[in-house]
Protein backbone atom coordinates (compact mmCIF):
# COMPACT_ATOMS: atom_id res chain seq x y z
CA UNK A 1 0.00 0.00 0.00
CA UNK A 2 3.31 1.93 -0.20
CA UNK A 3 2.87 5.21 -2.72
CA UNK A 4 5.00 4.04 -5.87
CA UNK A 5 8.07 6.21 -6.39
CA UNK A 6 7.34 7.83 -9.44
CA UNK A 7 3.69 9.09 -7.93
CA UNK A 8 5.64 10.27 -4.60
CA UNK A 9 7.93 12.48 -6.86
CA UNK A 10 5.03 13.75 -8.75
CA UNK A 11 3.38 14.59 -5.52
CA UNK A 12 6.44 16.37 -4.64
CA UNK A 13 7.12 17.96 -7.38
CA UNK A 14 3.57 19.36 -7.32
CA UNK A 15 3.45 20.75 -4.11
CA UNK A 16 7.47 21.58 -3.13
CA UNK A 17 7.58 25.68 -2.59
CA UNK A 18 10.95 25.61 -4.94
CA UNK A 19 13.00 22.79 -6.76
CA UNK A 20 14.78 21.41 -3.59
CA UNK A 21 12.04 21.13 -1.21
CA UNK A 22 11.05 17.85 0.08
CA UNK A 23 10.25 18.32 3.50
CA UNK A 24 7.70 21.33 3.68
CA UNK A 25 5.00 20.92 5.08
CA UNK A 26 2.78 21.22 2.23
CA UNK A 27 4.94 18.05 0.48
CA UNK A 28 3.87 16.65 4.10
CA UNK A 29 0.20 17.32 4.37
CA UNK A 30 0.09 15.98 0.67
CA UNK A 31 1.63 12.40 0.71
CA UNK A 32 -0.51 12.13 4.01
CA UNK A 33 -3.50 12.91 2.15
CA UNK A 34 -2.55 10.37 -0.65
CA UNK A 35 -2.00 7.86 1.76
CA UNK A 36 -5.01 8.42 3.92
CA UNK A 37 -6.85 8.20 0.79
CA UNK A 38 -5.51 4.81 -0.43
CA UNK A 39 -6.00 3.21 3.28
CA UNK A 40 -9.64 4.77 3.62
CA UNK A 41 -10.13 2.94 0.18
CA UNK A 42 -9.10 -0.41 1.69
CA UNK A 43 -10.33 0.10 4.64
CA UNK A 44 -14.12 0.06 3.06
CA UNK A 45 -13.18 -3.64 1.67
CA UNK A 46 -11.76 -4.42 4.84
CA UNK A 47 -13.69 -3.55 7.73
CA UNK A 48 -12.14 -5.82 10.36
CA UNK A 49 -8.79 -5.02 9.54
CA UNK A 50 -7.98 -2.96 12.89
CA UNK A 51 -3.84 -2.64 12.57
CA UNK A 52 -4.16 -0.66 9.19
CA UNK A 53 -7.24 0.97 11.44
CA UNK A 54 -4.94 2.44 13.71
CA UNK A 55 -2.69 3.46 11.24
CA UNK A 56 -5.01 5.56 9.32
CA UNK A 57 -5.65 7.55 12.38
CA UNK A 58 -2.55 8.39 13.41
CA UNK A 59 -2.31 9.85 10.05
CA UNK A 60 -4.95 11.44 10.24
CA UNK A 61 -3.69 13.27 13.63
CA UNK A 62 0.10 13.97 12.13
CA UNK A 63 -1.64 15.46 9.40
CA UNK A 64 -4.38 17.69 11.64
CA UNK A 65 -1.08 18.14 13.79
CA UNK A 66 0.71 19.65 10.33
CA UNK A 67 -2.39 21.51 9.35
CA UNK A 68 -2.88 23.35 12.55
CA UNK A 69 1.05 24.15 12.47
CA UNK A 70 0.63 25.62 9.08
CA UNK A 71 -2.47 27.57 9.96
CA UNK A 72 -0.80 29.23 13.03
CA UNK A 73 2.73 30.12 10.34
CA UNK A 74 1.20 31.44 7.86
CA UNK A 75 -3.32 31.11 6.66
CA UNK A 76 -2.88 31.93 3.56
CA UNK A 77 -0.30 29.06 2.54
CA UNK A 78 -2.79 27.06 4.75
CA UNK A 79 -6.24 27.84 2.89
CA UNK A 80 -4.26 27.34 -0.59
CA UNK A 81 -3.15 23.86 0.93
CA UNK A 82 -6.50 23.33 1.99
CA UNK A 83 -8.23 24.10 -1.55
CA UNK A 84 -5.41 22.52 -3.51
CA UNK A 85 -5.98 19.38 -1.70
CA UNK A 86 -9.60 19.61 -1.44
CA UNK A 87 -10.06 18.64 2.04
CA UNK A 88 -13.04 20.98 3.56
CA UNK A 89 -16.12 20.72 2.52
């Protein structure tokens, strides 16, 4: 359930702040998201599978954790983040 390498560099590549960046926290938020996504699709086949469970929400909580540090740094990279990635409704 890994993220293949060539759709983690796209990822990256997408949402790095300049050519180098690997580690902001939008590249963060984003391979979360994609991973949350994948697990929340195999966790609707998989309903009794409680490891992969807990798993997905710990993500879950790094990524609130991330989103809450962006929002207090700086809202504005934080609501583009938040559109970008489509996660509020």
């Amino acid at each position: 359930m890994a993220l293949s390498k060539e759709k983690k560099t796209s990822i990256i590549e997408e949402y790095a702040r300049n050519k180098k960046d690997t580690g902001s926290v939008e590249v963060q938020v984003a391979l979360l998201t994609e991973r949350i996504n994948r697990l929340t699709e195999h966790m609707k086949e998989h309903t009794h599978d409680y490891h992969t469970n807990r798993g997905l929400l710990q993500m879950v909580g790094k990524r609130k954790s991330l989103l809450d540090y962006l929002k207090k740094e700086d809202v504005q990279r934080y609501r583009e983040l938040i559109k970008k990635l489509n996660l509020r409704k």
